[in-house]
N, C-alpha and C. Protein backbone atom coordinates (compact mmCIF):
# COMPACT_ATOMS: atom_id res chain seq x y z
N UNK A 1 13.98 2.23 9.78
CA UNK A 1 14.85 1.59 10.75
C UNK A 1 14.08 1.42 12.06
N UNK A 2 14.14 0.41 12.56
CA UNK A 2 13.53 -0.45 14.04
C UNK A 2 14.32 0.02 14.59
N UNK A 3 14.47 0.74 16.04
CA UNK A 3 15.15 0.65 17.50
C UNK A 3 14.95 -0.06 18.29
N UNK A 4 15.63 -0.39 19.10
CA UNK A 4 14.83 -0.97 20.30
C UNK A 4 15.36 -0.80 21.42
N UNK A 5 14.69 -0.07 22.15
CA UNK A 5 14.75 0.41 23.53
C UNK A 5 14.18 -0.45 24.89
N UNK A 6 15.31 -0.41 25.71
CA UNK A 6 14.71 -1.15 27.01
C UNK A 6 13.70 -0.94 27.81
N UNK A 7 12.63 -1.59 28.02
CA UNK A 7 11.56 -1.30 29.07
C UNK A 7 11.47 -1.75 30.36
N UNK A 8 12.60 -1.38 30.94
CA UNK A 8 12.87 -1.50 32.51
C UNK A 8 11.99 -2.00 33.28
N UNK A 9 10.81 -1.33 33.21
CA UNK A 9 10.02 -0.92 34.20
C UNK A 9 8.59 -1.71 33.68
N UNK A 10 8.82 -2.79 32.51
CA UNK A 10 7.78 -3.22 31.91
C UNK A 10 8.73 -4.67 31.82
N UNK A 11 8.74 -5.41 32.70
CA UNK A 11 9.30 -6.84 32.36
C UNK A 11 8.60 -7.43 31.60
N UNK A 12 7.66 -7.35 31.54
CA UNK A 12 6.27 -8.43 30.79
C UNK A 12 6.36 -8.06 29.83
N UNK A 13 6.72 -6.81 28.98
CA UNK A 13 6.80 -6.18 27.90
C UNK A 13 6.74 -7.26 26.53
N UNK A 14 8.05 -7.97 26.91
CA UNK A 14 8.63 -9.41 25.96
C UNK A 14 7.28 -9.98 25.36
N UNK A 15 6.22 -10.41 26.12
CA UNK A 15 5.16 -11.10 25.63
C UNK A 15 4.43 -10.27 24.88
N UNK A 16 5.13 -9.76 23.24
CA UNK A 16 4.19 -8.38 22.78
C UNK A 16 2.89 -9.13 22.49
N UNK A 17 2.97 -10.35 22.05
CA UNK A 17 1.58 -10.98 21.92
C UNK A 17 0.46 -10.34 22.54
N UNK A 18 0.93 -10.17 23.62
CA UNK A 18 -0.51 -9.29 25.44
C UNK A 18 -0.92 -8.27 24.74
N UNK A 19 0.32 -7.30 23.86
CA UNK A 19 -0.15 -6.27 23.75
C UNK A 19 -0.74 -5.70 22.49
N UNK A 20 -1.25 -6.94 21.21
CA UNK A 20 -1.57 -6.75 20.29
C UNK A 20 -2.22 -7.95 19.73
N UNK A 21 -3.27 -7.80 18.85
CA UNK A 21 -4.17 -8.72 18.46
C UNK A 21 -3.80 -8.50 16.94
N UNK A 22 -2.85 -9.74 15.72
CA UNK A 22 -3.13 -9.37 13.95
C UNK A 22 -4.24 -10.29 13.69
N UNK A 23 -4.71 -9.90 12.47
CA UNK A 23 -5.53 -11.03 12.04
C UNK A 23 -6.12 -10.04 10.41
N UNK A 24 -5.42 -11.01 9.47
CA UNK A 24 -5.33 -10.75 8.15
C UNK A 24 -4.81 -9.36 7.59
N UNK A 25 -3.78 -8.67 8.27
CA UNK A 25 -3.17 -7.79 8.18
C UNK A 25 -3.90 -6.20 9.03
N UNK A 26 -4.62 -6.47 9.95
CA UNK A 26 -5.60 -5.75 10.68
C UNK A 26 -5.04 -5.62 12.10
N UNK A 27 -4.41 -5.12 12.94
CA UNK A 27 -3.86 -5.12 14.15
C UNK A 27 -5.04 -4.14 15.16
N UNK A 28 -5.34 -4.87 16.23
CA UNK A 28 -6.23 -4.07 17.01
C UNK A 28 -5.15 -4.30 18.57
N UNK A 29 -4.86 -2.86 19.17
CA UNK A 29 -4.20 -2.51 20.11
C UNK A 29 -4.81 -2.93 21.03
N UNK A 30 -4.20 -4.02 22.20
CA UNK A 30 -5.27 -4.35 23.62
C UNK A 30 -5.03 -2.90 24.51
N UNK A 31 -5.67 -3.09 25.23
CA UNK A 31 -5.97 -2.36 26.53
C UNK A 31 -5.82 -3.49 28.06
N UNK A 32 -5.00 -3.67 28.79
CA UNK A 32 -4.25 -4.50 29.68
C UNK A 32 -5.26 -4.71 30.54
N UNK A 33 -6.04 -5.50 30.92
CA UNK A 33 -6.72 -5.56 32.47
C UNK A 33 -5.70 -5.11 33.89
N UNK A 34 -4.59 -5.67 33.65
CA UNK A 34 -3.83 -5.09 34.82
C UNK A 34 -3.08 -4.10 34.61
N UNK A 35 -3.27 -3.00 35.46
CA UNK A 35 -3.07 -1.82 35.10
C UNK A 35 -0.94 -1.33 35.02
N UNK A 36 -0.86 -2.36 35.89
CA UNK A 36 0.67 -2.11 35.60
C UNK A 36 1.30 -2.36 34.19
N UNK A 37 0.40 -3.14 33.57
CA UNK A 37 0.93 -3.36 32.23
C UNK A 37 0.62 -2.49 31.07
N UNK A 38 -0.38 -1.39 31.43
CA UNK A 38 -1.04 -0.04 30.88
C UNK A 38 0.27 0.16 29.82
N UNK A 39 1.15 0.45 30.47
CA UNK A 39 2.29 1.52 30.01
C UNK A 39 2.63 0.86 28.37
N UNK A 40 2.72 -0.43 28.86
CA UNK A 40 3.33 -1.32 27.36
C UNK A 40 2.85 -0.94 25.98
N UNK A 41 1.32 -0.81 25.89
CA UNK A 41 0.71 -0.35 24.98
C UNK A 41 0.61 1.33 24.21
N UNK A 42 1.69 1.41 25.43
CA UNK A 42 1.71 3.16 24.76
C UNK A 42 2.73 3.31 23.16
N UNK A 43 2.37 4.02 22.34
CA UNK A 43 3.19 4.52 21.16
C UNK A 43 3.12 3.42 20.20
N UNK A 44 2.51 1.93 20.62
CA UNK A 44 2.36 1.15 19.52
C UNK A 44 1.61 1.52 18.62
N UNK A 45 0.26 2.00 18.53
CA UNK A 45 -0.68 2.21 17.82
C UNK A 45 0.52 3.15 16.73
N UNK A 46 1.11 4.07 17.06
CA UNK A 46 1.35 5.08 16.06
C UNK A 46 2.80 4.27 15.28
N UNK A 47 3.47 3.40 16.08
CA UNK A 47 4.76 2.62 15.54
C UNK A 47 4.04 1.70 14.54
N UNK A 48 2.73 1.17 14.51
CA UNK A 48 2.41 -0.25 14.05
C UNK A 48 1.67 1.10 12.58
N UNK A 49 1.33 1.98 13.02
CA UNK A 49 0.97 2.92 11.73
C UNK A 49 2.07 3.56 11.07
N UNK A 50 2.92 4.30 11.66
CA UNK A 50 3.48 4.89 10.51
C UNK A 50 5.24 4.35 10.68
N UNK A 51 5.93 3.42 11.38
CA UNK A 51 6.78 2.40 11.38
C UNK A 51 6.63 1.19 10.11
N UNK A 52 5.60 0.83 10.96
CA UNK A 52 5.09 -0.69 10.12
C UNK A 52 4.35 -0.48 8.97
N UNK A 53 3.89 0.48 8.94
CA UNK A 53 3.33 1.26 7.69
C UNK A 53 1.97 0.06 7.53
N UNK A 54 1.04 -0.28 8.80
CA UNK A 54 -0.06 -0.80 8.33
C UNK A 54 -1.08 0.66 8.74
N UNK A 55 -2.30 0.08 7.76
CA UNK A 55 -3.53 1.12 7.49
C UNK A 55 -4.57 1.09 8.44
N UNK A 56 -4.98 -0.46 8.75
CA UNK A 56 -6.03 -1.13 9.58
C UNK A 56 -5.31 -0.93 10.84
N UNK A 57 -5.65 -0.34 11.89
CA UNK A 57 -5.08 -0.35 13.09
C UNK A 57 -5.94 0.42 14.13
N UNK A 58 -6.45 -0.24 15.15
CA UNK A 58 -7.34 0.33 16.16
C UNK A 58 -6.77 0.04 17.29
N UNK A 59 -7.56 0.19 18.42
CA UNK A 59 -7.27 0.01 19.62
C UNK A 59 -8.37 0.04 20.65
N UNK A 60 -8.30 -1.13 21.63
CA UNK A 60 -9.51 -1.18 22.87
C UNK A 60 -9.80 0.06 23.25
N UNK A 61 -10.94 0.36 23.89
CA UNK A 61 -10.96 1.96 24.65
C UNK A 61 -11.64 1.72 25.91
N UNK A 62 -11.43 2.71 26.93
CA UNK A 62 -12.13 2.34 28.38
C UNK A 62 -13.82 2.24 27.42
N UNK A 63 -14.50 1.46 28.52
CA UNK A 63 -14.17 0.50 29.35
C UNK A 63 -14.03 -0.94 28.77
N UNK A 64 -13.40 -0.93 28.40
CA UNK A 64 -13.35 -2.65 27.36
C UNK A 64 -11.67 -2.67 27.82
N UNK A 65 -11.17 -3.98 28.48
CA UNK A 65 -9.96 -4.57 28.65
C UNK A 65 -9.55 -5.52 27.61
N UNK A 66 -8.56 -5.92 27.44
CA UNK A 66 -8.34 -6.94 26.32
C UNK A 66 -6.97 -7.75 26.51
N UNK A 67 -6.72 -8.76 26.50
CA UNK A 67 -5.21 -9.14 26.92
C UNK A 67 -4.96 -9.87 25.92
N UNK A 68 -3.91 -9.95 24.64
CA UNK A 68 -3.78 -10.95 24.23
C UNK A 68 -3.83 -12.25 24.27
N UNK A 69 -3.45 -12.30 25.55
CA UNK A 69 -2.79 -13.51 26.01
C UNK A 69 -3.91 -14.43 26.51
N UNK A 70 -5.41 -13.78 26.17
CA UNK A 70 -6.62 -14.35 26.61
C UNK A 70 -7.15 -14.37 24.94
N UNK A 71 -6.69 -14.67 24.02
CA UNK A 71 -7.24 -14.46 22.12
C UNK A 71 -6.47 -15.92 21.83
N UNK A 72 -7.04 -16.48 21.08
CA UNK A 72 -6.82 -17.98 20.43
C UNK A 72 -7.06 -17.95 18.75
N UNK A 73 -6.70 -18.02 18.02
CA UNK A 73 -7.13 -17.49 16.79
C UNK A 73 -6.78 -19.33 16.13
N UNK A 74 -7.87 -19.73 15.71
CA UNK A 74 -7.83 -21.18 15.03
C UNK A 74 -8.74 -20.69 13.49
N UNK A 75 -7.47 -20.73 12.33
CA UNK A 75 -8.46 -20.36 11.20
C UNK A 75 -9.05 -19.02 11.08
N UNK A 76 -10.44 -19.06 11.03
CA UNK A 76 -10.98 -17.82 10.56
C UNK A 76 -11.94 -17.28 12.44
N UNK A 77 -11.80 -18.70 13.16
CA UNK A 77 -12.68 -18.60 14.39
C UNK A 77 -11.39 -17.96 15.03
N UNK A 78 -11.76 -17.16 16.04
CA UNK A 78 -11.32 -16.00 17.05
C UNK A 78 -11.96 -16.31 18.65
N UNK A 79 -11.05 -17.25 19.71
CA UNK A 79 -11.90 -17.96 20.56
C UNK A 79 -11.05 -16.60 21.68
N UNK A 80 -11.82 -15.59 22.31
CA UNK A 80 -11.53 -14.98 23.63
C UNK A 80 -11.89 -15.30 24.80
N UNK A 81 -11.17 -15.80 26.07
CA UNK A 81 -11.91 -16.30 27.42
C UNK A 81 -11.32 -14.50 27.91
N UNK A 82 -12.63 -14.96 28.67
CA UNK A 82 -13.32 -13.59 29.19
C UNK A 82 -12.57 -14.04 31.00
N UNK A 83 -11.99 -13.16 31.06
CA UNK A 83 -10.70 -13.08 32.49
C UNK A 83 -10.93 -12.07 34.14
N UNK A 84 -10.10 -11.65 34.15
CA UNK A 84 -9.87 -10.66 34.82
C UNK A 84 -9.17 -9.85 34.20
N UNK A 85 -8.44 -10.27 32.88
CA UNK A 85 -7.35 -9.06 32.33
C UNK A 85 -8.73 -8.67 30.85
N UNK A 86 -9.24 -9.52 30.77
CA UNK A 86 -10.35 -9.45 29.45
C UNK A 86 -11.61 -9.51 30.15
N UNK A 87 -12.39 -8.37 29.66
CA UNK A 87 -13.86 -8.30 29.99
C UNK A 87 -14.70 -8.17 28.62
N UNK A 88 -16.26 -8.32 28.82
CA UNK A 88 -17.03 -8.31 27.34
C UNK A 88 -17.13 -7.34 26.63
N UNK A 89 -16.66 -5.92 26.82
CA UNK A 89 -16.90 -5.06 26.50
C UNK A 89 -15.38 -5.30 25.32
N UNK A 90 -14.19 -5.45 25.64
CA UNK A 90 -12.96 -6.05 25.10
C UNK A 90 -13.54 -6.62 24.15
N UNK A 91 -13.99 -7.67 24.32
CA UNK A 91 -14.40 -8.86 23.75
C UNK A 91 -15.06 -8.04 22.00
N UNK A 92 -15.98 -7.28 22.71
CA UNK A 92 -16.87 -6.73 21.76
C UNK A 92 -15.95 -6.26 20.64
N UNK A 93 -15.39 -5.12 21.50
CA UNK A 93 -14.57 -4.07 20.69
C UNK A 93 -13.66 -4.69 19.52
N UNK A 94 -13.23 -6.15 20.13
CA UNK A 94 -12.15 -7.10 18.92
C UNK A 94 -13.39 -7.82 17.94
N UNK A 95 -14.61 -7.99 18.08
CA UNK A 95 -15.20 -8.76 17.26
C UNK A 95 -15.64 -7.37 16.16
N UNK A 96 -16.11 -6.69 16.47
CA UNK A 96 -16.11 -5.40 15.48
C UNK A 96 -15.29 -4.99 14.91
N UNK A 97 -13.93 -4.92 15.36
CA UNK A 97 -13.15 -4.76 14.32
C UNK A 97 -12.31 -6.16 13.38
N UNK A 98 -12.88 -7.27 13.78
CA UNK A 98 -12.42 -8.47 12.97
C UNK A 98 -13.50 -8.73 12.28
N UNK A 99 -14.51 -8.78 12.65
CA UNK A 99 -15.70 -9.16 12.19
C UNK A 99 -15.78 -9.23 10.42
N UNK A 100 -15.89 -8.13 10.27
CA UNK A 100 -16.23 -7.66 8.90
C UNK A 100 -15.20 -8.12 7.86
N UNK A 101 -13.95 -8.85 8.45
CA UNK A 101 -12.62 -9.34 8.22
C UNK A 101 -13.22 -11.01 7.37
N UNK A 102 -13.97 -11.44 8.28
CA UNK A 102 -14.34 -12.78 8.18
C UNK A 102 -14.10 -13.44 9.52
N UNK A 103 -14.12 -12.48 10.30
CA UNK A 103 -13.73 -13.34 11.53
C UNK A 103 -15.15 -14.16 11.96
């Protein structure tokens, strides 16, 4: 069973897109460039594992930022613009774990 609880204090929340990258059943957790949006990404990793019951599941780590909302996915190509909320280190961290995918 899904809940869903209000995130007051996370308006942006709605756009879960920001806060998660799929690609062929593989979910990699962003890490927010702006730090107010930090919070959003908390408890997904473990909801998208043992909720959603997927296996493949990682997540950005300092220092690598990542924003969804900066990921374009056309096909098997994976186009990231590199931001202020996304830096290369981000960048990296999502091509390593898609990579080996066929990304």
């Amino acid at each position: 069973m899904i809940e869903i609880f209000p995130a007051d204090d996370f308006p942006d929340s709605v756009f879960i897109e920001d806060t998660m990258v799929m690609y062929k059943g593989s979910v990699v957790i962003t890490r927010p460039g702006n730090e107010t949006r930090e919070g959003e990404v908390k408890g997904l990793f473990e909801f998208m594992k043992e909720e959603i019951g997927l296996n493949n599941v990682t997540a950005i780590t300092a220092p690598g930022t990542l924003d969804g909302g900066d990921v374009l996915k056309v096909g098997n190509t994976i186009y990231v613009g590199l931001s202020r909320r996304t830096n290369e280190e981000g960048i990296k961290q999502l091509e390593k774990a898609f990579s080996p995918l066929g990304a």
